[in-house]
PDB file of N, CA and C in Angstrom:
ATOM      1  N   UNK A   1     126.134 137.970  30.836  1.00  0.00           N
ATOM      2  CA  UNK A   1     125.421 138.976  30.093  1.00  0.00           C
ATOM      3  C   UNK A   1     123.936 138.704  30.241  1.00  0.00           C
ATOM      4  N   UNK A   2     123.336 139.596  31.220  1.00  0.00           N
ATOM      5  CA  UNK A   2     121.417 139.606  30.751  1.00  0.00           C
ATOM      6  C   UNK A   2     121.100 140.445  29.846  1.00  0.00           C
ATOM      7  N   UNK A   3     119.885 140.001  29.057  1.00  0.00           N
ATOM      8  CA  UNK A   3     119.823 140.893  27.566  1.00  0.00           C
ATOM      9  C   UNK A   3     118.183 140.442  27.422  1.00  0.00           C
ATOM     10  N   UNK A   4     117.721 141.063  26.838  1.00  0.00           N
ATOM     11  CA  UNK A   4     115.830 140.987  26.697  1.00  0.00           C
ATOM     12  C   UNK A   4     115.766 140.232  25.245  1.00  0.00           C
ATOM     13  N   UNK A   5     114.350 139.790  25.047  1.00  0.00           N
ATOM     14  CA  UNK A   5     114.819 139.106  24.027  1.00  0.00           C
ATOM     15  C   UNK A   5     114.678 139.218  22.437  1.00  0.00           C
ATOM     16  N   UNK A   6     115.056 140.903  22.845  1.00  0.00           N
ATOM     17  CA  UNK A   6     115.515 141.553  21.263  1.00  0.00           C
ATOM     18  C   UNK A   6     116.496 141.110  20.940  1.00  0.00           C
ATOM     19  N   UNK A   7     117.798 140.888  21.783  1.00  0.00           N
ATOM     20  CA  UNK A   7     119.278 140.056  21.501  1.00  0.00           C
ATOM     21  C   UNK A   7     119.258 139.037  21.428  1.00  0.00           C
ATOM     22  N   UNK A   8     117.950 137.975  21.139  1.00  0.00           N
ATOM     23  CA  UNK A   8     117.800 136.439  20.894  1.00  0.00           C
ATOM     24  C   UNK A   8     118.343 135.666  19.645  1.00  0.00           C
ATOM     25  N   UNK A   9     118.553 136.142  18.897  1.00  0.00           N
ATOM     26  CA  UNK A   9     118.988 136.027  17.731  1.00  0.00           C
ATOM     27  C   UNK A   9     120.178 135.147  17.702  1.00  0.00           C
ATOM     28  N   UNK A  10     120.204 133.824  16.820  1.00  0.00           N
ATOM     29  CA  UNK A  10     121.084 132.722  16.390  1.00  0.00           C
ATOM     30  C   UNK A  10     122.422 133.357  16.328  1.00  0.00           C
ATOM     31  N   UNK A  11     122.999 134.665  15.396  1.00  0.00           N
ATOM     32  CA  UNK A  11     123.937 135.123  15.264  1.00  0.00           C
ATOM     33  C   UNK A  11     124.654 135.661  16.750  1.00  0.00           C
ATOM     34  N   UNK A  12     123.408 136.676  17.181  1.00  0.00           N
ATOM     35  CA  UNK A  12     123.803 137.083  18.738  1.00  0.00           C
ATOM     36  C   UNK A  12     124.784 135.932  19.855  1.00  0.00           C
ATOM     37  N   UNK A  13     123.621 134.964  20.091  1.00  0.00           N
ATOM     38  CA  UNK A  13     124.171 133.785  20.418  1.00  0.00           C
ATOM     39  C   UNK A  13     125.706 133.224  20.367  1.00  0.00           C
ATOM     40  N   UNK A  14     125.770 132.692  19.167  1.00  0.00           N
ATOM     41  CA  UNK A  14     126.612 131.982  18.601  1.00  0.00           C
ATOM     42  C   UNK A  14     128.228 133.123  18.829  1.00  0.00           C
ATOM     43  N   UNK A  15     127.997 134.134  18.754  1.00  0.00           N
ATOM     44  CA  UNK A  15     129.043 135.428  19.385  1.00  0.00           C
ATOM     45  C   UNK A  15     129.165 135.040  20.405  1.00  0.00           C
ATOM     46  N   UNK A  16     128.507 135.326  21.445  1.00  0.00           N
ATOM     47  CA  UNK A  16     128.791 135.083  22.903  1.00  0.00           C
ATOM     48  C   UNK A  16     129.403 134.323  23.260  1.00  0.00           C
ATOM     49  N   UNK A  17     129.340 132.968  22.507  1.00  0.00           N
ATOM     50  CA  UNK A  17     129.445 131.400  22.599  1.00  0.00           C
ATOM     51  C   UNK A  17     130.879 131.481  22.524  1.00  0.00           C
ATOM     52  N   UNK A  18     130.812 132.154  21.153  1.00  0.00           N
ATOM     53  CA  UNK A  18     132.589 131.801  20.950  1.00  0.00           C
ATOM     54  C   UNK A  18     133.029 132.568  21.276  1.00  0.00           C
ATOM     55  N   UNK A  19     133.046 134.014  21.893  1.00  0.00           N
ATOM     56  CA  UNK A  19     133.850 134.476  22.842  1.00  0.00           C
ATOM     57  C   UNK A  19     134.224 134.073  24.193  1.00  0.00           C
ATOM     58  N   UNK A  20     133.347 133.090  25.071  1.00  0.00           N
ATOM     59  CA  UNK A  20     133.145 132.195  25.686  1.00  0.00           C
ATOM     60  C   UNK A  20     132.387 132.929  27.016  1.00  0.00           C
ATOM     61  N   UNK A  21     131.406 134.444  26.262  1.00  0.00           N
ATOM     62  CA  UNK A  21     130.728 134.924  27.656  1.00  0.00           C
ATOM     63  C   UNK A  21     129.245 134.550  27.733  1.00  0.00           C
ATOM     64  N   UNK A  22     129.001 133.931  28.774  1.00  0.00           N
ATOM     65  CA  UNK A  22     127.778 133.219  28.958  1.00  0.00           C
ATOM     66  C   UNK A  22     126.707 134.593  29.437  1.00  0.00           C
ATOM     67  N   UNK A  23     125.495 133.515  28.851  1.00  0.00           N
ATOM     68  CA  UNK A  23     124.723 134.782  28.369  1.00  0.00           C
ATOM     69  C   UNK A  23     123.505 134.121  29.244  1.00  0.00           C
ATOM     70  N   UNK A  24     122.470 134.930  29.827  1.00  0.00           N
ATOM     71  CA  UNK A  24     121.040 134.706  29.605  1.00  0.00           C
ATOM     72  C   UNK A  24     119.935 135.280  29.259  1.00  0.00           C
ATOM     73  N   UNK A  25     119.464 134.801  28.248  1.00  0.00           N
ATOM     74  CA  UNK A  25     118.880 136.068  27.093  1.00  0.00           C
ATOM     75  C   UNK A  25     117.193 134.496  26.897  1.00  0.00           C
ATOM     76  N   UNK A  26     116.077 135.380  27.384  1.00  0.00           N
ATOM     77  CA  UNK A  26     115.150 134.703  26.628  1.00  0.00           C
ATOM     78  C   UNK A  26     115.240 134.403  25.678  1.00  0.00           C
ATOM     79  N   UNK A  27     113.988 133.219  25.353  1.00  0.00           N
ATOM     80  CA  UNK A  27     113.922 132.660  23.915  1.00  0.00           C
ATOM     81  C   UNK A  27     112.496 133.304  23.069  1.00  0.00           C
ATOM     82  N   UNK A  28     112.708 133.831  22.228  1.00  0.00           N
ATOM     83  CA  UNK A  28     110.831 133.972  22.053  1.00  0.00           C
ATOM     84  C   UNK A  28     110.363 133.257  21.504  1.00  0.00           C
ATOM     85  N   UNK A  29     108.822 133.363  21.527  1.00  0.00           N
ATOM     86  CA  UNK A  29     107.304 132.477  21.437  1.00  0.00           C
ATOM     87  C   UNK A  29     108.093 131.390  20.042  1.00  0.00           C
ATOM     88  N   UNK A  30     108.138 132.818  18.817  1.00  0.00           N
ATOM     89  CA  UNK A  30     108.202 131.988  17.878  1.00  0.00           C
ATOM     90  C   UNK A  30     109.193 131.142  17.339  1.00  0.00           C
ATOM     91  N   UNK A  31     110.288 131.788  18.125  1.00  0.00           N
ATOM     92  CA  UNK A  31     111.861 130.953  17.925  1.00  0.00           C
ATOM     93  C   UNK A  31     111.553 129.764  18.795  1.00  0.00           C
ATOM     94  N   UNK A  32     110.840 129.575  19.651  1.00  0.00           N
ATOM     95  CA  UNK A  32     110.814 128.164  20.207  1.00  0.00           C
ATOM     96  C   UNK A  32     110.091 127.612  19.783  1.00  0.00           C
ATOM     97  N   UNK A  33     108.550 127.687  18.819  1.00  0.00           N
ATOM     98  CA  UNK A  33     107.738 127.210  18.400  1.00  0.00           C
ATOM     99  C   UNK A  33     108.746 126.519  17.074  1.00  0.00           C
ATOM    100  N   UNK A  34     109.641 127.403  16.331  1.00  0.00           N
ATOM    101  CA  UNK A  34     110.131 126.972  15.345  1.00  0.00           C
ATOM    102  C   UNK A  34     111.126 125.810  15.494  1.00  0.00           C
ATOM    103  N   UNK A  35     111.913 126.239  16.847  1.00  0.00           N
ATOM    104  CA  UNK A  35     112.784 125.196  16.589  1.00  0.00           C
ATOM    105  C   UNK A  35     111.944 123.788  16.947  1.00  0.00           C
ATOM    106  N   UNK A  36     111.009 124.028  17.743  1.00  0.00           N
ATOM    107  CA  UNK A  36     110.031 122.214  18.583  1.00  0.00           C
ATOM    108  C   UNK A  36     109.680 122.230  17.131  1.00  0.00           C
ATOM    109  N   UNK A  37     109.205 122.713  16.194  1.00  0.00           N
ATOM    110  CA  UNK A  37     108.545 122.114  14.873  1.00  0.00           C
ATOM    111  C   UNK A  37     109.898 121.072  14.285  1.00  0.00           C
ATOM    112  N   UNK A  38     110.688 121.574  14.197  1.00  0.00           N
ATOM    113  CA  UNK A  38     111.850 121.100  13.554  1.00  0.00           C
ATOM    114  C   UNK A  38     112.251 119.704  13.940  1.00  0.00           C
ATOM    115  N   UNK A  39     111.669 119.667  15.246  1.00  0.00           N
ATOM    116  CA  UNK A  39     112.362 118.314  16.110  1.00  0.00           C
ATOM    117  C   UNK A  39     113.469 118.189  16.644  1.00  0.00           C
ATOM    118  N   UNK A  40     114.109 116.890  16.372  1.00  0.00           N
ATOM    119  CA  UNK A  40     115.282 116.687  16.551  1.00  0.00           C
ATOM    120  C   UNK A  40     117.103 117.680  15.543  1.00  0.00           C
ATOM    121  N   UNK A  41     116.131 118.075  14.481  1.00  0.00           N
ATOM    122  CA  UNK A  41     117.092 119.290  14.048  1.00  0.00           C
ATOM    123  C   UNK A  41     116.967 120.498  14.339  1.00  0.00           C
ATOM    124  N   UNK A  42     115.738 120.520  15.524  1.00  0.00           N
ATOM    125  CA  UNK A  42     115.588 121.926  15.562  1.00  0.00           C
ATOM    126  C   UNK A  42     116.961 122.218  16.852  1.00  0.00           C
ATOM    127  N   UNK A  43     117.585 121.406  17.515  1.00  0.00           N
ATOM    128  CA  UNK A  43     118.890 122.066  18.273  1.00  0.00           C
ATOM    129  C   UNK A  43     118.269 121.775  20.036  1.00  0.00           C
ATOM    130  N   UNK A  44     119.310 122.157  20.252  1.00  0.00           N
ATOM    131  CA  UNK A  44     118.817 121.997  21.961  1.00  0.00           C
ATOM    132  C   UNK A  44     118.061 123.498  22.294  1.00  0.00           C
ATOM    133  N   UNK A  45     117.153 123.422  23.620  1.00  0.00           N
ATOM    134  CA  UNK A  45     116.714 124.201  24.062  1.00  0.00           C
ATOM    135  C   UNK A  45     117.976 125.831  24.705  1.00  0.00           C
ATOM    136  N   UNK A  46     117.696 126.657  24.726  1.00  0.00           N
ATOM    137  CA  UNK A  46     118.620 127.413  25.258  1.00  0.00           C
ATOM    138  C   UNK A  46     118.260 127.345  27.031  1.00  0.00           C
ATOM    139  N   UNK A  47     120.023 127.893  27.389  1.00  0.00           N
ATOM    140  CA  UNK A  47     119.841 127.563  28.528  1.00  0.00           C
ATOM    141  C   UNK A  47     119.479 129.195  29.398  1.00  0.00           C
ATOM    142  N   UNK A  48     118.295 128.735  30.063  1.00  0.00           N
ATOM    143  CA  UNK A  48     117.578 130.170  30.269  1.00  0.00           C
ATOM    144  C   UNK A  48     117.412 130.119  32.039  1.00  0.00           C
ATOM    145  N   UNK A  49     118.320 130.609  32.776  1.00  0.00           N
ATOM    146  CA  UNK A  49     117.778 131.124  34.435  1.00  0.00           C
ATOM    147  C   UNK A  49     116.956 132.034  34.803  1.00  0.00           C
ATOM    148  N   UNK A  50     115.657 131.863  35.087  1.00  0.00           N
ATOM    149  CA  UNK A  50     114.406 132.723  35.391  1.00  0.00           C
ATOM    150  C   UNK A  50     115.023 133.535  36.657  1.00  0.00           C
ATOM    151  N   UNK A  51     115.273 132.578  37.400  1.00  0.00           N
ATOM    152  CA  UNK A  51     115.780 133.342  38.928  1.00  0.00           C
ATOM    153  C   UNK A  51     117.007 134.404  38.622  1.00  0.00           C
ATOM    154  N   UNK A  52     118.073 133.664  37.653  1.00  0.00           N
ATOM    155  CA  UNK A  52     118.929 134.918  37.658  1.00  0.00           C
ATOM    156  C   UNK A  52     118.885 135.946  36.647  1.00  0.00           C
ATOM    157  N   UNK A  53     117.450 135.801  35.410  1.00  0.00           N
ATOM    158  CA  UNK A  53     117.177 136.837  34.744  1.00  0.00           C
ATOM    159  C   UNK A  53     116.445 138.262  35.521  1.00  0.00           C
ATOM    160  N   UNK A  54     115.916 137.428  36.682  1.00  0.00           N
ATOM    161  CA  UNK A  54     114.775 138.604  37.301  1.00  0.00           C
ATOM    162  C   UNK A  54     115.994 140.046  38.052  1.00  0.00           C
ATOM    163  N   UNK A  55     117.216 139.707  38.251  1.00  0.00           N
ATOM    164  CA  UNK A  55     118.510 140.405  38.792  1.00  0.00           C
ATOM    165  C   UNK A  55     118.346 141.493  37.754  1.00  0.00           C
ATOM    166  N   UNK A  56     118.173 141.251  36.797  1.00  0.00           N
ATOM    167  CA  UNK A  56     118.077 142.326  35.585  1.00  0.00           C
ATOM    168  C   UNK A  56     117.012 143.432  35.831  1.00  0.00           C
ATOM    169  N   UNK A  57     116.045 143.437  36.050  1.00  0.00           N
ATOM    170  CA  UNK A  57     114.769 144.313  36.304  1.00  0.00           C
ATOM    171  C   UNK A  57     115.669 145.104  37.382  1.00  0.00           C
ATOM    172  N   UNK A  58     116.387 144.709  38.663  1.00  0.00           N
ATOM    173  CA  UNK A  58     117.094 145.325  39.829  1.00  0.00           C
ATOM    174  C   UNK A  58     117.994 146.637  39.580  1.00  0.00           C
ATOM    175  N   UNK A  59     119.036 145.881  38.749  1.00  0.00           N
ATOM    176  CA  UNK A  59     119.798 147.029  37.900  1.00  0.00           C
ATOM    177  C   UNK A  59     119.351 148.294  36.589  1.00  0.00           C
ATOM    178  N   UNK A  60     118.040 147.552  36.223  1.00  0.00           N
ATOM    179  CA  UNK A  60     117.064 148.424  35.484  1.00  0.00           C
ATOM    180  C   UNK A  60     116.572 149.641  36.448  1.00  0.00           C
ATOM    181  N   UNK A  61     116.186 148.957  37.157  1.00  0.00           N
ATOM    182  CA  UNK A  61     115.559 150.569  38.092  1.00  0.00           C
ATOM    183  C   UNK A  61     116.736 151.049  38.850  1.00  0.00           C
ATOM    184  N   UNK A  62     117.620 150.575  39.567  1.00  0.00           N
ATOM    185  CA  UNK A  62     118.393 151.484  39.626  1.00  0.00           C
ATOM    186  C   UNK A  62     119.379 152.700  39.015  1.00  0.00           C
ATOM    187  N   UNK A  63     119.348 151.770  37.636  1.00  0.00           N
ATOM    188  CA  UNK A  63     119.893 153.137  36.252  1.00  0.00           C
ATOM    189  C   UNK A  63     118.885 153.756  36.355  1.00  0.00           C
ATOM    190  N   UNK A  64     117.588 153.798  36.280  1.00  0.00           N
ATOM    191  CA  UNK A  64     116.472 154.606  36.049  1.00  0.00           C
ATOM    192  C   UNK A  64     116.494 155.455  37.278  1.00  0.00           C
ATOM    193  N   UNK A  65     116.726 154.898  38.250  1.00  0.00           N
ATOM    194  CA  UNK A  65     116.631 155.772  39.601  1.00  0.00           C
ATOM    195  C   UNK A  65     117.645 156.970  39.372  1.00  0.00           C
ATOM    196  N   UNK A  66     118.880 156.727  38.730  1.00  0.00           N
ATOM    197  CA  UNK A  66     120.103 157.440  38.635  1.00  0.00           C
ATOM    198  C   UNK A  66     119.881 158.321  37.526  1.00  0.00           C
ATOM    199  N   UNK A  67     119.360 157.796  36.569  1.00  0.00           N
ATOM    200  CA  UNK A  67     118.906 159.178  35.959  1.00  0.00           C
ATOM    201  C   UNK A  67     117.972 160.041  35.858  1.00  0.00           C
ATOM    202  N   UNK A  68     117.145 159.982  37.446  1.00  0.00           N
ATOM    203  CA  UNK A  68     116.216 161.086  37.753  1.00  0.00           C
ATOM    204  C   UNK A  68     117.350 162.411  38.621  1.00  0.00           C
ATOM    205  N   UNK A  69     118.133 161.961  38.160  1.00  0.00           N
ATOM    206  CA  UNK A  69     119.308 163.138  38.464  1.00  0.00           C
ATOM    207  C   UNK A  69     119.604 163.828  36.842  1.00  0.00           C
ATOM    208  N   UNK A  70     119.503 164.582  36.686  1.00  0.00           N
ATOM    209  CA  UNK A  70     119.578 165.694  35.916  1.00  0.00           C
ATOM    210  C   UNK A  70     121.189 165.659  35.587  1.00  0.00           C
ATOM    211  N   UNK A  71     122.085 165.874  36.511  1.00  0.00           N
ATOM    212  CA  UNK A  71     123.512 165.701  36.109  1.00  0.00           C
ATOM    213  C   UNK A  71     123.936 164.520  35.609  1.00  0.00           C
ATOM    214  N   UNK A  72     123.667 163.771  36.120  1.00  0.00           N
ATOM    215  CA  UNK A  72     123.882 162.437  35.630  1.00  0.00           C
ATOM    216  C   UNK A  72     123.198 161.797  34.350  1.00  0.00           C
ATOM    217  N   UNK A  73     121.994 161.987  33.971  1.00  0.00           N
ATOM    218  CA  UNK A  73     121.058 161.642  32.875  1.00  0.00           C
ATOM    219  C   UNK A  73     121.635 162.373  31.479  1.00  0.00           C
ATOM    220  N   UNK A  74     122.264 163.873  31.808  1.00  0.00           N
ATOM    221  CA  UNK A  74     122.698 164.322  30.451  1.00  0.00           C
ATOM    222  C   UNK A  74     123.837 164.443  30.449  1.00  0.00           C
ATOM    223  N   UNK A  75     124.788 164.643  31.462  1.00  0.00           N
ATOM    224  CA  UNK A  75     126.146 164.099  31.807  1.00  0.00           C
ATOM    225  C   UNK A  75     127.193 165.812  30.789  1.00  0.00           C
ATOM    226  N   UNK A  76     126.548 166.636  31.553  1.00  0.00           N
ATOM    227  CA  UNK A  76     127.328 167.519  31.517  1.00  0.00           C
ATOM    228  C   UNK A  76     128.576 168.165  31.481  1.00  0.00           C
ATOM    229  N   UNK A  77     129.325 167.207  32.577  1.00  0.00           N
ATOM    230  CA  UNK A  77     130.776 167.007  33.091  1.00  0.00           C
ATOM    231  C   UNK A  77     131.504 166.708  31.515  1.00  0.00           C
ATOM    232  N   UNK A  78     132.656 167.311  31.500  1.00  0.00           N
ATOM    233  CA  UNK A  78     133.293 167.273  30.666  1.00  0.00           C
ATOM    234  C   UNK A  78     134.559 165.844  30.720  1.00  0.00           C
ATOM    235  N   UNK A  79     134.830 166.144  32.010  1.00  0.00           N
ATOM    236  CA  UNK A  79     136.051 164.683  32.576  1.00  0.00           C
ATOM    237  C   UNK A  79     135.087 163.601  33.386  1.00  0.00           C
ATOM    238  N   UNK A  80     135.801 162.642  33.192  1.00  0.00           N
ATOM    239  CA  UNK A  80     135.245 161.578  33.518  1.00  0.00           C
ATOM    240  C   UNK A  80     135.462 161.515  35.411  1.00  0.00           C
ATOM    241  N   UNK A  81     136.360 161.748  35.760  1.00  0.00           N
ATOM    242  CA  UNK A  81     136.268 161.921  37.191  1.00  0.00           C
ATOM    243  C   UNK A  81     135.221 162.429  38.121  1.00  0.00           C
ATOM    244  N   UNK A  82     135.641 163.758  36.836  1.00  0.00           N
ATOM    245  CA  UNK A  82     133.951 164.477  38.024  1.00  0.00           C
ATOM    246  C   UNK A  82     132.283 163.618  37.749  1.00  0.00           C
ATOM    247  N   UNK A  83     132.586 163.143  36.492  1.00  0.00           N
ATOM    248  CA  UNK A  83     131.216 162.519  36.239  1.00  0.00           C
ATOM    249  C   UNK A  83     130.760 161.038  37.571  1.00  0.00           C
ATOM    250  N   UNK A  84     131.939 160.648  37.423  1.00  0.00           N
ATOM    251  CA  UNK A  84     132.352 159.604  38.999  1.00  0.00           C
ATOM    252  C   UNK A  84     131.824 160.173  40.102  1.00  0.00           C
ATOM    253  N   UNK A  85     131.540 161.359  40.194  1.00  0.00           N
ATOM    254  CA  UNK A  85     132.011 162.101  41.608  1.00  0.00           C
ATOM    255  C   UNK A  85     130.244 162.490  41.672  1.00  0.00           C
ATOM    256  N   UNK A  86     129.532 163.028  40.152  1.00  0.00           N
ATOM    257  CA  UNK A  86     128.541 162.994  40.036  1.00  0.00           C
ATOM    258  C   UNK A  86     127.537 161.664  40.513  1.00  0.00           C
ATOM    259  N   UNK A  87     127.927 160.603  40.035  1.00  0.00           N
ATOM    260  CA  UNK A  87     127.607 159.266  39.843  1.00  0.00           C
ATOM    261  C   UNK A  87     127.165 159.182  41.707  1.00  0.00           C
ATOM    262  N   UNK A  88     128.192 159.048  41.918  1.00  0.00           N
ATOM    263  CA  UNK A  88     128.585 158.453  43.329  1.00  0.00           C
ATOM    264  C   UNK A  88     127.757 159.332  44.631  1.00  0.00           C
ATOM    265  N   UNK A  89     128.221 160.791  43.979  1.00  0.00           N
ATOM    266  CA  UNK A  89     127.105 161.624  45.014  1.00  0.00           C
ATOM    267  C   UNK A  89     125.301 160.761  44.154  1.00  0.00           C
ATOM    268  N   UNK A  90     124.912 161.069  43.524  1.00  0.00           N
ATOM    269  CA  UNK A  90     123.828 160.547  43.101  1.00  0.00           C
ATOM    270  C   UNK A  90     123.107 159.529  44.011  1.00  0.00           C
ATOM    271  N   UNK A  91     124.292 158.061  44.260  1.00  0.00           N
ATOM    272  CA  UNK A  91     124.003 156.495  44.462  1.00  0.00           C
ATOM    273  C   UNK A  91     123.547 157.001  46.100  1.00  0.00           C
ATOM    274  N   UNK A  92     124.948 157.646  46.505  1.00  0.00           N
ATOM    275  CA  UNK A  92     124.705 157.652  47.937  1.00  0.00           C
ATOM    276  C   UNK A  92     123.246 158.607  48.584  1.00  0.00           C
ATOM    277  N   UNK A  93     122.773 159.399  47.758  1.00  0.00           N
ATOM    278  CA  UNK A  93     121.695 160.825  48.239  1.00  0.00           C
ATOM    279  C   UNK A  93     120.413 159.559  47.940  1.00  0.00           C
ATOM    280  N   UNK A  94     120.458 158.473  46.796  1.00  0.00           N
ATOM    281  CA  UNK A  94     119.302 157.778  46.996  1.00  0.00           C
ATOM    282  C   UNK A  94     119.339 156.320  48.168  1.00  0.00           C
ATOM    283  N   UNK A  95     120.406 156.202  48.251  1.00  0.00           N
ATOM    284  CA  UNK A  95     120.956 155.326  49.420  1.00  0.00           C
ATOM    285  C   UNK A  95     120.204 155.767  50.445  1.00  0.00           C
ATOM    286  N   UNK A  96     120.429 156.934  51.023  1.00  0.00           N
ATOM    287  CA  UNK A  96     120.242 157.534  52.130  1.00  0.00           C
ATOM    288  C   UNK A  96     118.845 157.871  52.600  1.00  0.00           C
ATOM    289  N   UNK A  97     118.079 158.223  50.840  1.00  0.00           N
ATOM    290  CA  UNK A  97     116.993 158.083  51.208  1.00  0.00           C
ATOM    291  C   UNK A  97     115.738 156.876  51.308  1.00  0.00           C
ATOM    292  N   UNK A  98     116.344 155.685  51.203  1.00  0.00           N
ATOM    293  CA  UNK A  98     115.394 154.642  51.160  1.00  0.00           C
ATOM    294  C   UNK A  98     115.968 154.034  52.305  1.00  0.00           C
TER     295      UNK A  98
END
């Protein structure tokens, strides 16, 4: 799971944990300032991959790319098939053009 670090949150966390889906979700300024104040009770550092958070921005613009399609952005289609069919024509017309 990549997540920004509005989903940073102790509770957030601690979900993931025990569902057992690994997450990488920044830490912010002040949640890390708080826990280093704390010390040794402030907990371990979270475990944070820069390299595999930046994968996230990738799939960001490509949803964004996909919903400069009009069919797809308000999703008109009533069945889910054709919305597939929408989707897919979409991926491939920007495929084609880059």
């Amino acid at each position: 799971l990549l997540a920004d670090k509005a989903y940073t949150s102790r509770k957030n966390r601690r979900y993931l944990r025990r569902r057992g889906i690994q997450h990488i979700i920044p830490e912010r300024l002040d949640q890390q300032r708080h826990r280093q104040n704390r010390g040794s009770r402030g907990g371990r550092p979270t475990g944070f991959d820069s390299e595999h958070y930046k994968k996230r921005n990738t799939v960001e613009r490509a949803i964004n790319r996909l919903k400069g399609f009009r069919a797809v952005a308000t999703r008109y289609e009533k069945r889910a098939y054709i919305y597939l069919g929408t989707v897919t024509l979409a991926a491939l017309t920007i495929w084609l053009r880059t």
